[in-house]
PDB file of N, CA and C in Angstrom:
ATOM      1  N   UNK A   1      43.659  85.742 -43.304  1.00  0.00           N
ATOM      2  CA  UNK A   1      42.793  86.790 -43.823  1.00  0.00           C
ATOM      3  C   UNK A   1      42.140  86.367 -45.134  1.00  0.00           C
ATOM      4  N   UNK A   2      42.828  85.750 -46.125  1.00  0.00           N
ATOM      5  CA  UNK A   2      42.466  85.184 -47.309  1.00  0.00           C
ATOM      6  C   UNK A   2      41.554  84.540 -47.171  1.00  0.00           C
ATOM      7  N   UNK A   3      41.744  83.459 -46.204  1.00  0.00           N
ATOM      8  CA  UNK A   3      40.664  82.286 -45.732  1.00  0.00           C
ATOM      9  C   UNK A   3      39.105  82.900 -45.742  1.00  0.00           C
ATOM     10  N   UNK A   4      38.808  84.195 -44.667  1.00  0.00           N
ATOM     11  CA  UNK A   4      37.806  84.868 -44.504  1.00  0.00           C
ATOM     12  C   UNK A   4      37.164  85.370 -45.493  1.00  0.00           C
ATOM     13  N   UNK A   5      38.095  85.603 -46.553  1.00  0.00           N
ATOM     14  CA  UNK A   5      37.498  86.129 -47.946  1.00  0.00           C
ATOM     15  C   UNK A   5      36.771  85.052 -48.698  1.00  0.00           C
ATOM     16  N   UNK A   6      37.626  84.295 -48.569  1.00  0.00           N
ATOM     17  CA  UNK A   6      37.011  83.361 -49.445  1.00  0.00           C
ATOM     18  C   UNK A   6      35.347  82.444 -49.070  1.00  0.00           C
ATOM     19  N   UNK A   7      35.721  82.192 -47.871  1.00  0.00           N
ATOM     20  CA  UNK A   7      34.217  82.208 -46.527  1.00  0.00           C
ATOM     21  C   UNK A   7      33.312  82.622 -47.179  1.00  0.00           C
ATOM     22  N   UNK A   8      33.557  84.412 -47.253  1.00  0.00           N
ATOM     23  CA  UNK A   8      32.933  85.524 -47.235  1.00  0.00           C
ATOM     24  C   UNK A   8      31.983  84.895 -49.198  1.00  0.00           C
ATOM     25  N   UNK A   9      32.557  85.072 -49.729  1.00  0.00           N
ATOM     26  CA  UNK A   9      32.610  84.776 -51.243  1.00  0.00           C
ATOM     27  C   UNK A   9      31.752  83.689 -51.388  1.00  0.00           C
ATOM     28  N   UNK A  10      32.051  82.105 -51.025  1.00  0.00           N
ATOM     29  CA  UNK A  10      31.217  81.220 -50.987  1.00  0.00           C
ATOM     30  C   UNK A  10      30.064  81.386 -50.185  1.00  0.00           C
ATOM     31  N   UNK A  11      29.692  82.239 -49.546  1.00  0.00           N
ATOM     32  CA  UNK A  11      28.976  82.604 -48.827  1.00  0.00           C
ATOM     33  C   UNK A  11      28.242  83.024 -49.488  1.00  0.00           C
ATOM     34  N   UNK A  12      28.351  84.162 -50.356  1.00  0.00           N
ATOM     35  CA  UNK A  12      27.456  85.201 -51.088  1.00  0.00           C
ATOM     36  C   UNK A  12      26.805  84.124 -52.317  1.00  0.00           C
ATOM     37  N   UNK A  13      28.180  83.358 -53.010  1.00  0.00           N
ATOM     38  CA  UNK A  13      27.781  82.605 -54.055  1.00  0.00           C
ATOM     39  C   UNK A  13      26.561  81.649 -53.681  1.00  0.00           C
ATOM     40  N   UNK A  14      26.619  81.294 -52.545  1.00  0.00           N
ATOM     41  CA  UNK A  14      25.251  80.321 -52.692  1.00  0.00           C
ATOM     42  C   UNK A  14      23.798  80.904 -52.033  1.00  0.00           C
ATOM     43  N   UNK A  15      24.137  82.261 -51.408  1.00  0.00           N
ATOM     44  CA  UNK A  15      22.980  82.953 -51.655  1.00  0.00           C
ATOM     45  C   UNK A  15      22.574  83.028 -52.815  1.00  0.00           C
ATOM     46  N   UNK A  16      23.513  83.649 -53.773  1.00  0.00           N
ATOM     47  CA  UNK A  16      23.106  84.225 -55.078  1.00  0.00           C
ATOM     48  C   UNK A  16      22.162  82.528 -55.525  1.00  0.00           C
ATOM     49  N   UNK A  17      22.710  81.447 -55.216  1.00  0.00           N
ATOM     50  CA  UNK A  17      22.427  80.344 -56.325  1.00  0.00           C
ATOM     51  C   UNK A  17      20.834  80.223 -55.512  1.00  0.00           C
ATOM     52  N   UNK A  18      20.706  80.164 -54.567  1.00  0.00           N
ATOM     53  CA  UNK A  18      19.138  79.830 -53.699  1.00  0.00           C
ATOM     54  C   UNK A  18      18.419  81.077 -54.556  1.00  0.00           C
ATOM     55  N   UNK A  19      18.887  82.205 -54.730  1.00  0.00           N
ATOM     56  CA  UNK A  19      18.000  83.073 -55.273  1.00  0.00           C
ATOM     57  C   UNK A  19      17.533  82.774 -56.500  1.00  0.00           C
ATOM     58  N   UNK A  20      18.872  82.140 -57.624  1.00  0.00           N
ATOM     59  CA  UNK A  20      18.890  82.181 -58.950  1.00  0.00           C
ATOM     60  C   UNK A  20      17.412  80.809 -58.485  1.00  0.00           C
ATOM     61  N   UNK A  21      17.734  80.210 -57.731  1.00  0.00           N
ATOM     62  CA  UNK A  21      16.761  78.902 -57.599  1.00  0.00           C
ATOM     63  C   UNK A  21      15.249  79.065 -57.457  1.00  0.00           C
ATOM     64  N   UNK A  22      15.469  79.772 -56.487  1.00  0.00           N
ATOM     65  CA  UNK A  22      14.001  80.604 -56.216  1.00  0.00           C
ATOM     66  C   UNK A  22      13.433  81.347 -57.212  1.00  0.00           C
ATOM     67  N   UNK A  23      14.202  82.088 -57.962  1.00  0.00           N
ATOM     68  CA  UNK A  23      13.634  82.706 -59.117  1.00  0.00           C
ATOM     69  C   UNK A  23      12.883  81.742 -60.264  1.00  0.00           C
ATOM     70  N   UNK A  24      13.669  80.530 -60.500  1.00  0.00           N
ATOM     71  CA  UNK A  24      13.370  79.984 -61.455  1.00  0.00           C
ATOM     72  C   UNK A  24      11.864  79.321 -60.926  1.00  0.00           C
ATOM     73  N   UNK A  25      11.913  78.345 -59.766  1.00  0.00           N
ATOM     74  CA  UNK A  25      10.401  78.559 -59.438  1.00  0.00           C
ATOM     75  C   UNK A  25       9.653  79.306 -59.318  1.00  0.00           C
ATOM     76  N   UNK A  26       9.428  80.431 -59.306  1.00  0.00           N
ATOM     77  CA  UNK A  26       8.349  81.608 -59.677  1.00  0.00           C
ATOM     78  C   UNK A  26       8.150  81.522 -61.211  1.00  0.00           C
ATOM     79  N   UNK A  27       9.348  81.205 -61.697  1.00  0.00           N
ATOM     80  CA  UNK A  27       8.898  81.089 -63.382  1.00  0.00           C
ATOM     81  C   UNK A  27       7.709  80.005 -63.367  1.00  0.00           C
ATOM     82  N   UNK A  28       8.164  79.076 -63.517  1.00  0.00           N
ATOM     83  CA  UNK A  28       7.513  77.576 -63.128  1.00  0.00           C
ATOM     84  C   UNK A  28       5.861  78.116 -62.660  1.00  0.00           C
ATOM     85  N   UNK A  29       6.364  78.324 -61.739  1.00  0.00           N
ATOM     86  CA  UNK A  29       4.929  79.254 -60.933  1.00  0.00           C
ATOM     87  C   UNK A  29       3.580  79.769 -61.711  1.00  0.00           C
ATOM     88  N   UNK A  30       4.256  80.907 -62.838  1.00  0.00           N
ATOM     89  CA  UNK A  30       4.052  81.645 -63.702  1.00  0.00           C
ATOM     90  C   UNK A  30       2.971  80.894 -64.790  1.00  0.00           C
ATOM     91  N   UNK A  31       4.419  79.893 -64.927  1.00  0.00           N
ATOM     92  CA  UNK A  31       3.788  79.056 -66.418  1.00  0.00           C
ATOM     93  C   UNK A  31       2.672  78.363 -66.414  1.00  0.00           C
ATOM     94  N   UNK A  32       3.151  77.508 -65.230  1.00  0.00           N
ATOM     95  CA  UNK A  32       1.467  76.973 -64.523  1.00  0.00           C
ATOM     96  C   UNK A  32       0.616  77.500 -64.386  1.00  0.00           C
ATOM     97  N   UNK A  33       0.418  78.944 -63.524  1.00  0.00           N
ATOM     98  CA  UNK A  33      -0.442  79.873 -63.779  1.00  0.00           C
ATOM     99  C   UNK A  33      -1.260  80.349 -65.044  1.00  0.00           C
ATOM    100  N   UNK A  34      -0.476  80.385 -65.859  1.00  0.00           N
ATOM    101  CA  UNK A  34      -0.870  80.549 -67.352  1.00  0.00           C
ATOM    102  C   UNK A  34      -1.501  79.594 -67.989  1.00  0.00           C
ATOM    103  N   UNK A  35      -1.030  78.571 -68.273  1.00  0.00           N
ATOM    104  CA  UNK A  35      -1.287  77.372 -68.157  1.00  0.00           C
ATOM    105  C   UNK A  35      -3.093  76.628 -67.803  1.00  0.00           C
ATOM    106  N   UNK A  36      -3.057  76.833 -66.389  1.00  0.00           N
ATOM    107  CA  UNK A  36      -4.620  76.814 -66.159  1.00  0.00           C
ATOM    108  C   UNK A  36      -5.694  78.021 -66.258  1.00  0.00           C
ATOM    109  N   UNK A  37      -4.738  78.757 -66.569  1.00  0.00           N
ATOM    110  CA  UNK A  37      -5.711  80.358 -67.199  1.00  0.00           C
ATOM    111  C   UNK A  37      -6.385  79.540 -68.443  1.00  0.00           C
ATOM    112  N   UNK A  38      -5.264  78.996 -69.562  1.00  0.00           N
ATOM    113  CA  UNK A  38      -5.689  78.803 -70.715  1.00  0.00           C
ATOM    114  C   UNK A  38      -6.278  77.993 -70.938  1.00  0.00           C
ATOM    115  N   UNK A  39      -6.455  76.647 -69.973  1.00  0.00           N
ATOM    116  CA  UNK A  39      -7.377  75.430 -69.513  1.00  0.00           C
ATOM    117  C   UNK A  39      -8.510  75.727 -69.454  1.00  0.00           C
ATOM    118  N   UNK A  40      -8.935  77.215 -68.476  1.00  0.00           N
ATOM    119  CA  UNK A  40     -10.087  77.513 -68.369  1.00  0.00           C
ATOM    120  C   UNK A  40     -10.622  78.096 -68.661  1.00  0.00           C
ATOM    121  N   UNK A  41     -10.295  78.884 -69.682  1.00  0.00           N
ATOM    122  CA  UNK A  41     -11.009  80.186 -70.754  1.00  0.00           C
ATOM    123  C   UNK A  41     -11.088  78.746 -71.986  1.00  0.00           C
ATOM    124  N   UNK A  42     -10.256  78.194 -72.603  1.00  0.00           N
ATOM    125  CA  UNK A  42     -10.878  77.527 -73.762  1.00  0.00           C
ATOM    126  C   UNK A  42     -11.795  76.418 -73.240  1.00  0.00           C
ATOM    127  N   UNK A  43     -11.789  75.527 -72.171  1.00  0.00           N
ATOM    128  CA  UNK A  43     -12.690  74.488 -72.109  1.00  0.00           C
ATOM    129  C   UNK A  43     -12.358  73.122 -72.624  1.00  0.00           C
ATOM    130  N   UNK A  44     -11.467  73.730 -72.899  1.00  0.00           N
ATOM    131  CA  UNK A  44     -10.958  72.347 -73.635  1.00  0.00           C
ATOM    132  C   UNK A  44     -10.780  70.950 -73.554  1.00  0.00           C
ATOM    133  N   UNK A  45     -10.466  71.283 -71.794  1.00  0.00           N
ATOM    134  CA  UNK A  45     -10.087  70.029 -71.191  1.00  0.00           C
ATOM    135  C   UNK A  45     -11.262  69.921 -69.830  1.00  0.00           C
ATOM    136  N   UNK A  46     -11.189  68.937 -69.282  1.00  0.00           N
ATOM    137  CA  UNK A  46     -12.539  68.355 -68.614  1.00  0.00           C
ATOM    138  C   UNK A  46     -11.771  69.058 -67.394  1.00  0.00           C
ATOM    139  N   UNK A  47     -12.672  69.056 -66.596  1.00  0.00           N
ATOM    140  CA  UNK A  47     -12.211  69.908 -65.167  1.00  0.00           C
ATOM    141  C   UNK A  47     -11.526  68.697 -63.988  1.00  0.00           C
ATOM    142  N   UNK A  48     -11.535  67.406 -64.672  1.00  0.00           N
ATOM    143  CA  UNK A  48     -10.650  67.020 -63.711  1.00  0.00           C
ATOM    144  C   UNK A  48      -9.349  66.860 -64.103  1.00  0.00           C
ATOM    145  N   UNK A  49      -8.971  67.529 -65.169  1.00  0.00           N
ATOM    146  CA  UNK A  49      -7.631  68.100 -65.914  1.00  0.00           C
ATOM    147  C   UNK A  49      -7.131  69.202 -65.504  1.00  0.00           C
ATOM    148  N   UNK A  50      -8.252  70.623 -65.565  1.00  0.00           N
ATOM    149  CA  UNK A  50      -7.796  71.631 -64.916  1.00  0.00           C
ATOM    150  C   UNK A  50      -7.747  71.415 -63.699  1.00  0.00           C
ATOM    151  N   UNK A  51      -8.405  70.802 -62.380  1.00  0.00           N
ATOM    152  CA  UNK A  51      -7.676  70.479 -61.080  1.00  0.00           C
ATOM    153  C   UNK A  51      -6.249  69.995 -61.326  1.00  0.00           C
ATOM    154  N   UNK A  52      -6.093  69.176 -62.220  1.00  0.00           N
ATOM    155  CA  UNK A  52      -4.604  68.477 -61.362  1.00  0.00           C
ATOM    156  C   UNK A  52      -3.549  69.420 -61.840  1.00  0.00           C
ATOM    157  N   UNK A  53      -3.687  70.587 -62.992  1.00  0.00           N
ATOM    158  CA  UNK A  53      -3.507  72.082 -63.326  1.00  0.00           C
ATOM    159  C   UNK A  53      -2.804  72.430 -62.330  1.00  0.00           C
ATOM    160  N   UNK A  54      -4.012  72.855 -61.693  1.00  0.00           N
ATOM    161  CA  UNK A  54      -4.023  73.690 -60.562  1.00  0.00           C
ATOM    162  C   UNK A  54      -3.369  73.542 -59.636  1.00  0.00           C
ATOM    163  N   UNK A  55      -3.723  71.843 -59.093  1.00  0.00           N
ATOM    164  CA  UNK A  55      -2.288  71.276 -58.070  1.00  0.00           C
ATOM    165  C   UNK A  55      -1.297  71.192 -58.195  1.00  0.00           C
ATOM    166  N   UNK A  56      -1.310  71.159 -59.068  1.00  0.00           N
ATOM    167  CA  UNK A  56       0.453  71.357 -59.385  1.00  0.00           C
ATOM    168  C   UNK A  56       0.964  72.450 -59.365  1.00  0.00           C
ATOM    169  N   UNK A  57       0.052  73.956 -60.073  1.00  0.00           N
ATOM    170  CA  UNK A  57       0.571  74.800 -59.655  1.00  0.00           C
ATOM    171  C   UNK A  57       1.069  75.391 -58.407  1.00  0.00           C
ATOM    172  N   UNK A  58       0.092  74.629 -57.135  1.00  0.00           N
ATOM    173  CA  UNK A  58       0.026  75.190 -55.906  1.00  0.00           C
ATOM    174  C   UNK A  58       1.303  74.425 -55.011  1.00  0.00           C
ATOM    175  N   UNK A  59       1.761  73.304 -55.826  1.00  0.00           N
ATOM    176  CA  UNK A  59       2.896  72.273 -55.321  1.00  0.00           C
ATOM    177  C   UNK A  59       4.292  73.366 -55.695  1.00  0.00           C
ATOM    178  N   UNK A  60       4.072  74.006 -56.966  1.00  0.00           N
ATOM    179  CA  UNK A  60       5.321  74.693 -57.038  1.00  0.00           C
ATOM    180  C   UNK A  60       5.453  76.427 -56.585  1.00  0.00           C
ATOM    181  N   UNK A  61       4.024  76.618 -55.533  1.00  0.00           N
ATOM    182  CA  UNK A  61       3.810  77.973 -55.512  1.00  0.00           C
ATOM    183  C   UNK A  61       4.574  77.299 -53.681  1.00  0.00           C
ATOM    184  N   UNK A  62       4.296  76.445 -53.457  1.00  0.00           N
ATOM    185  CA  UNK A  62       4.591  75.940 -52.249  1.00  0.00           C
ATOM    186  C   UNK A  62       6.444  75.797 -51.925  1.00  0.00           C
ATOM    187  N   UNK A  63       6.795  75.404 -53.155  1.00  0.00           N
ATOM    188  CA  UNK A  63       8.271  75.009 -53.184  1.00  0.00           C
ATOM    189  C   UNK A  63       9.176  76.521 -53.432  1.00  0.00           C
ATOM    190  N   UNK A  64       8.519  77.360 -54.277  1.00  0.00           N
ATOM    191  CA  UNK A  64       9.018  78.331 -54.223  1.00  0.00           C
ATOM    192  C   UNK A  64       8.815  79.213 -53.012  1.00  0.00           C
ATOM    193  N   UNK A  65       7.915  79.586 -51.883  1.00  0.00           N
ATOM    194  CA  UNK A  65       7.756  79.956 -50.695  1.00  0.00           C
ATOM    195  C   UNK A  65       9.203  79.247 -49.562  1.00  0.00           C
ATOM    196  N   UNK A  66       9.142  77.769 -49.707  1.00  0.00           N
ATOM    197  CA  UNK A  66      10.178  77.452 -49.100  1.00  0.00           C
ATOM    198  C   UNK A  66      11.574  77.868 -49.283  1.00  0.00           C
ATOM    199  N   UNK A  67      11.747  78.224 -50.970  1.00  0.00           N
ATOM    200  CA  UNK A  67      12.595  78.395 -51.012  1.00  0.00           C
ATOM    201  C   UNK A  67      13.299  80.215 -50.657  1.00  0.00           C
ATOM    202  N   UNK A  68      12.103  81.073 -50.583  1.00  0.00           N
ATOM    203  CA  UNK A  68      12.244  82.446 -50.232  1.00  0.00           C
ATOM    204  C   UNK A  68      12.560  82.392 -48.800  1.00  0.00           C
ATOM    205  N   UNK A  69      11.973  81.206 -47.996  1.00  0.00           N
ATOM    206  CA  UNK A  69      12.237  81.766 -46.401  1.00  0.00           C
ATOM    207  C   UNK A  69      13.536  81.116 -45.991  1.00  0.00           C
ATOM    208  N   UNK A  70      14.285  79.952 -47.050  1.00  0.00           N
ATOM    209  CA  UNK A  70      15.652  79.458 -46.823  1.00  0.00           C
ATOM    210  C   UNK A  70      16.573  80.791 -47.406  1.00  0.00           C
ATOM    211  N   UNK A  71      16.357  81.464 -48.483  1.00  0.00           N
ATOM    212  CA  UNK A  71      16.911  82.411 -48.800  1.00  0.00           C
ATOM    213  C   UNK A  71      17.264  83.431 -47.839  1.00  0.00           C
ATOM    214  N   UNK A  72      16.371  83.663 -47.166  1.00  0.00           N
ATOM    215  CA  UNK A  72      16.007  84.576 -45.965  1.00  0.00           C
ATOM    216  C   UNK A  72      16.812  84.417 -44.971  1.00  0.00           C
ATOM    217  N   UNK A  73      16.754  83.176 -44.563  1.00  0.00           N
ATOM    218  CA  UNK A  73      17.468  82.872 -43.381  1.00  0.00           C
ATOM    219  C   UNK A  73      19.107  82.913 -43.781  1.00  0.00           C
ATOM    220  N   UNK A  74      18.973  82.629 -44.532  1.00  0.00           N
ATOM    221  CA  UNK A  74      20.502  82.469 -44.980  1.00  0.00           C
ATOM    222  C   UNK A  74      20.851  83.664 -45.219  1.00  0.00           C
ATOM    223  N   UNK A  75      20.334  85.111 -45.466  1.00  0.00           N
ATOM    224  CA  UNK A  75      20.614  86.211 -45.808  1.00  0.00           C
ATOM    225  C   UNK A  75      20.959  86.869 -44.010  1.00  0.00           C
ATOM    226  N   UNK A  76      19.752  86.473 -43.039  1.00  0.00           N
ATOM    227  CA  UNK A  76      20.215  87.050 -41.543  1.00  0.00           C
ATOM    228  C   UNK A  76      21.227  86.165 -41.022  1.00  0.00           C
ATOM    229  N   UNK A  77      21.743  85.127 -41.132  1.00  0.00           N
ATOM    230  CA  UNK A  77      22.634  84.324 -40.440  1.00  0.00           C
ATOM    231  C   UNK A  77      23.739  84.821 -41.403  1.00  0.00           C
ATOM    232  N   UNK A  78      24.351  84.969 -42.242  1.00  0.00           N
ATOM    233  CA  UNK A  78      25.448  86.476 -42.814  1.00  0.00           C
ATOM    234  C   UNK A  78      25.814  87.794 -42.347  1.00  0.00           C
ATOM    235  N   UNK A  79      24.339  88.297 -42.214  1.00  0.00           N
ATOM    236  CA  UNK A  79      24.554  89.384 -41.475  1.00  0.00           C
ATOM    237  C   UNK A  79      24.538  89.017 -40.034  1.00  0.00           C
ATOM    238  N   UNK A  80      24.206  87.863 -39.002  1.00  0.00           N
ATOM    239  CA  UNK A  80      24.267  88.249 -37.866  1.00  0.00           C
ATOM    240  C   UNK A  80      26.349  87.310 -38.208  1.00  0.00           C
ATOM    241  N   UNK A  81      26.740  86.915 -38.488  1.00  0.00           N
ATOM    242  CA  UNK A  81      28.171  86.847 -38.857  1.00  0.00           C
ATOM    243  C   UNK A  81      28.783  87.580 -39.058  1.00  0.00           C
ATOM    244  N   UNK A  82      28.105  88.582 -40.074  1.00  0.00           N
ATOM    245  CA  UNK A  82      28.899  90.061 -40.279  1.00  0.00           C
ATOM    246  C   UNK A  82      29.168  90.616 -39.351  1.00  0.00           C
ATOM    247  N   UNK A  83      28.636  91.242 -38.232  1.00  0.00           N
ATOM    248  CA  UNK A  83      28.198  92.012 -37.158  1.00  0.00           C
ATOM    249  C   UNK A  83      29.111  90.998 -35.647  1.00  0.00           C
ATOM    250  N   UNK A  84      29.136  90.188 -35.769  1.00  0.00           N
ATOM    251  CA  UNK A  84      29.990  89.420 -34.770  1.00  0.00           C
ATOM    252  C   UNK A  84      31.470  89.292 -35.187  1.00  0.00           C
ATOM    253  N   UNK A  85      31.745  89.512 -36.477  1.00  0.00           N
ATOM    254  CA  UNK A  85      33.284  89.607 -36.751  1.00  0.00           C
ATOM    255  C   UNK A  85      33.567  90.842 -37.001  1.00  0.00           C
ATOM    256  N   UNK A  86      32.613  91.845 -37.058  1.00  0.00           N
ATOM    257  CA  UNK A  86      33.487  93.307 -36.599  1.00  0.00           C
ATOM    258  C   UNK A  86      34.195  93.707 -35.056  1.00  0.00           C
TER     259      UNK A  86
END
């Protein structure tokens, strides 16, 4: 019975950590976002600066998406576990 708990526990814990993970790329996300906001209101920098900005932002808007639909899955494969050990 212990065993199952503990399952149960590491289970949740590395949801929680994909989330804590996922969260932090949306930060990332964010900053970049900001980032080429401020690229392109001052002018500052030549526009083949603000492109590679931009790509990059879209590299980590990309990594964080992956990481919401691994979250995901990992959230229904729990519950379809839950539901088979009742």
């Amino acid at each position: 019975m212990w065993f199952v708990e503990v399952q149960r526990f590491a289970e949740k814990k590395r949801i929680t950590q994909r989330f804590a993970e996922g969260q932090r790329f949306a930060e990332r996300k964010k900053n970049y976002a900001e980032r080429c906001t401020e690229l392109a209101e001052c002018g500052a920098q030549s526009k083949e600066k603000m492109t590679l900005c931009f790509a990059e932002g879209q590299r980590f808007a990309e990594r964080k998406k992956n990481y919401t639909e691994r979250c995901t899955e990992l959230a229904e494969c729990v519950t379809q576990r839950r539901r088979k050990g009742s």
